[in-house]
Every structure is written in C-alpha cells, then in structure tokens.
C-alpha atoms as a PDB file:
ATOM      1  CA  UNK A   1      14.877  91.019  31.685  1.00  0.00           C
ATOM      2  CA  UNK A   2      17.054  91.087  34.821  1.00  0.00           C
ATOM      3  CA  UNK A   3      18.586  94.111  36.522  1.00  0.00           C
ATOM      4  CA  UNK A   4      21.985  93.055  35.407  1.00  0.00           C
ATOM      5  CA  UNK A   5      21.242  93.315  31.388  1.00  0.00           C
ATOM      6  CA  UNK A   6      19.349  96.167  32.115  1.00  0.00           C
ATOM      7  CA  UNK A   7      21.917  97.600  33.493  1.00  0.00           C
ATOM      8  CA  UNK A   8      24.704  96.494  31.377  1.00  0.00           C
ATOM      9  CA  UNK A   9      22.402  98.221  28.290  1.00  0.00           C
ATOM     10  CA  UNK A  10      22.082 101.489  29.816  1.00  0.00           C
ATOM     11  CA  UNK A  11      25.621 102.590  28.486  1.00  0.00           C
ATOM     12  CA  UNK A  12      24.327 101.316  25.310  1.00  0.00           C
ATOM     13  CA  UNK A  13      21.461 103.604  25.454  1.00  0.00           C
ATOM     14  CA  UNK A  14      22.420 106.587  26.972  1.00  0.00           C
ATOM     15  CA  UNK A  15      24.226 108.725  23.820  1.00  0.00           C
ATOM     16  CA  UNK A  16      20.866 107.906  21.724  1.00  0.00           C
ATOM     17  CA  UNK A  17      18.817 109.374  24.519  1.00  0.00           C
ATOM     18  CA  UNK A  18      21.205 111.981  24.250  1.00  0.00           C
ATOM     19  CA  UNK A  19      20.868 112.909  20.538  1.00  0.00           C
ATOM     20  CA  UNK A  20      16.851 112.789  20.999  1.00  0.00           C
ATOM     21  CA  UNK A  21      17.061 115.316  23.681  1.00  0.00           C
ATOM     22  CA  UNK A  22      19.162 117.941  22.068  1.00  0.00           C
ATOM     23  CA  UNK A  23      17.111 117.069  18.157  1.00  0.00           C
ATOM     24  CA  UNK A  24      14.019 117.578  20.278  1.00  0.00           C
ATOM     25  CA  UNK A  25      15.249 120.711  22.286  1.00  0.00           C
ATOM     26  CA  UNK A  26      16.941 121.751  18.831  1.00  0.00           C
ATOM     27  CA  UNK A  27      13.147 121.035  17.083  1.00  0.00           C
ATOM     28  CA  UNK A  28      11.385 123.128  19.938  1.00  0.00           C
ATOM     29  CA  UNK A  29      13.757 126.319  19.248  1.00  0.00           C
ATOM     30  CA  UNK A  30      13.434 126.204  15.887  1.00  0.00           C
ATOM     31  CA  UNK A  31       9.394 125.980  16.418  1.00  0.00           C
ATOM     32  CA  UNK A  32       9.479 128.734  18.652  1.00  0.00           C
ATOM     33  CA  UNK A  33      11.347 130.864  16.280  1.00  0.00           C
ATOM     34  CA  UNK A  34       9.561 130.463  12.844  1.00  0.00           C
ATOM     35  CA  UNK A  35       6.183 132.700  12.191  1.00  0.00           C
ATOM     36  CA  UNK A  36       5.312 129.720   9.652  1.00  0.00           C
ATOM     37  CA  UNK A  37       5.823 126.218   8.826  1.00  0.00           C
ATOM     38  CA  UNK A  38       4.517 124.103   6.328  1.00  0.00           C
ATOM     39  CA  UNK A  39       0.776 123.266   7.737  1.00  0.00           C
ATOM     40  CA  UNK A  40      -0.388 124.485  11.129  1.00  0.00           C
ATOM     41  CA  UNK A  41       2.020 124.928  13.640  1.00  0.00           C
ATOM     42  CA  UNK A  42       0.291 122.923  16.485  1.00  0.00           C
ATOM     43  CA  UNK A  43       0.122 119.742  14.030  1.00  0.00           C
ATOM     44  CA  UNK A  44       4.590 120.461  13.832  1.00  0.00           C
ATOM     45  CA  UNK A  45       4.447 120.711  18.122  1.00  0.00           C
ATOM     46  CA  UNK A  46       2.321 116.971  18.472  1.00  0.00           C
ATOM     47  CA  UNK A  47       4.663 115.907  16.177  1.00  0.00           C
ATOM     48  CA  UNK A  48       8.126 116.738  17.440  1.00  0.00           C
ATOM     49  CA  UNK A  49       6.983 115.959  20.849  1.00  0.00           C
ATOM     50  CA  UNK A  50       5.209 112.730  20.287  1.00  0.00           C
ATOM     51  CA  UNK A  51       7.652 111.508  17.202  1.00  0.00           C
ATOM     52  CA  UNK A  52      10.491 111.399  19.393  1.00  0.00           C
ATOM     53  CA  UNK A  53      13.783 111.120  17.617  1.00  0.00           C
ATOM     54  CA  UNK A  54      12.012 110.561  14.309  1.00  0.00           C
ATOM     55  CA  UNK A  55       9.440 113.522  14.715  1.00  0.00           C
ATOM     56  CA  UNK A  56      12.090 116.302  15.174  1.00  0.00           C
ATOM     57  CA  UNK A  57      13.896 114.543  12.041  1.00  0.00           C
ATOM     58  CA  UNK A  58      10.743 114.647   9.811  1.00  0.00           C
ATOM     59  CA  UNK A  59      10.136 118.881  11.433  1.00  0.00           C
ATOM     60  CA  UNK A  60      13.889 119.727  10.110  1.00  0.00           C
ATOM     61  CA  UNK A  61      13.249 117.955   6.487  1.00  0.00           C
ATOM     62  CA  UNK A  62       9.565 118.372   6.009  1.00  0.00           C
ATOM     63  CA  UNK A  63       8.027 121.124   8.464  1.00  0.00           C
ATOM     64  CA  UNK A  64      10.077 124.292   8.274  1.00  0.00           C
ATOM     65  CA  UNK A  65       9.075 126.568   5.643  1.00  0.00           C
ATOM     66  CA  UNK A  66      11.831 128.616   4.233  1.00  0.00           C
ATOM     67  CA  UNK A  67      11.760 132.391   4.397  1.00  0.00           C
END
C-alpha cells in the first residue's frame, strides 16, 4: 500500500475511529460506575479494552447487570 491510498483512506476511517473512542470511553464510565456486572468486573475491563469497538458493544448488551 502506497502513501497516497493510505492517505486517501484516512477520511474513510476517521468517524469509525471516532465512534470506538467515545463507545470505549462511554464503556469505561459505565465500568467505573456500576458496583456489579454480570461476572467479575476485571474479565468486563480486558474485554472493553481489548474488544475494541465490538467489546464495549458486547459490555452494553451482555455485561451490565441491572440494578
């Protein structure tokens, strides 16, 4: 790949880094926040942080336990 598709892609890319940052900042506040989730809490941290934008999805639907 050549500097000029790379470059030419990054506009392309950009809004879905965007959208992983703020699901993944989003993910970490709502961690921080709950006393419980569903299964240890450490397992929910490797997994937003290391899941990316599909980690913090699977937290929202699966991980938070409702009070």
């Amino acid at each position: 790949m050549d500097t000029q598709e790379l470059v030419r892609l990054i506009p392309l890319l950009a809004p879905l880094l965007v959208i992983q940052l703020a699901l993944m900042i989003a993910a970490l506040v709502d961690w921080t926040r709950r006393e419980r989730t569903r299964g240890p809490k450490w397992v929910w941290l490797v997994v937003i942080l290391l899941g990316s934008m599909v980690g913090s999805l699977i937290y929202f639907f699966i991980g938070r336990e409702e009070a």
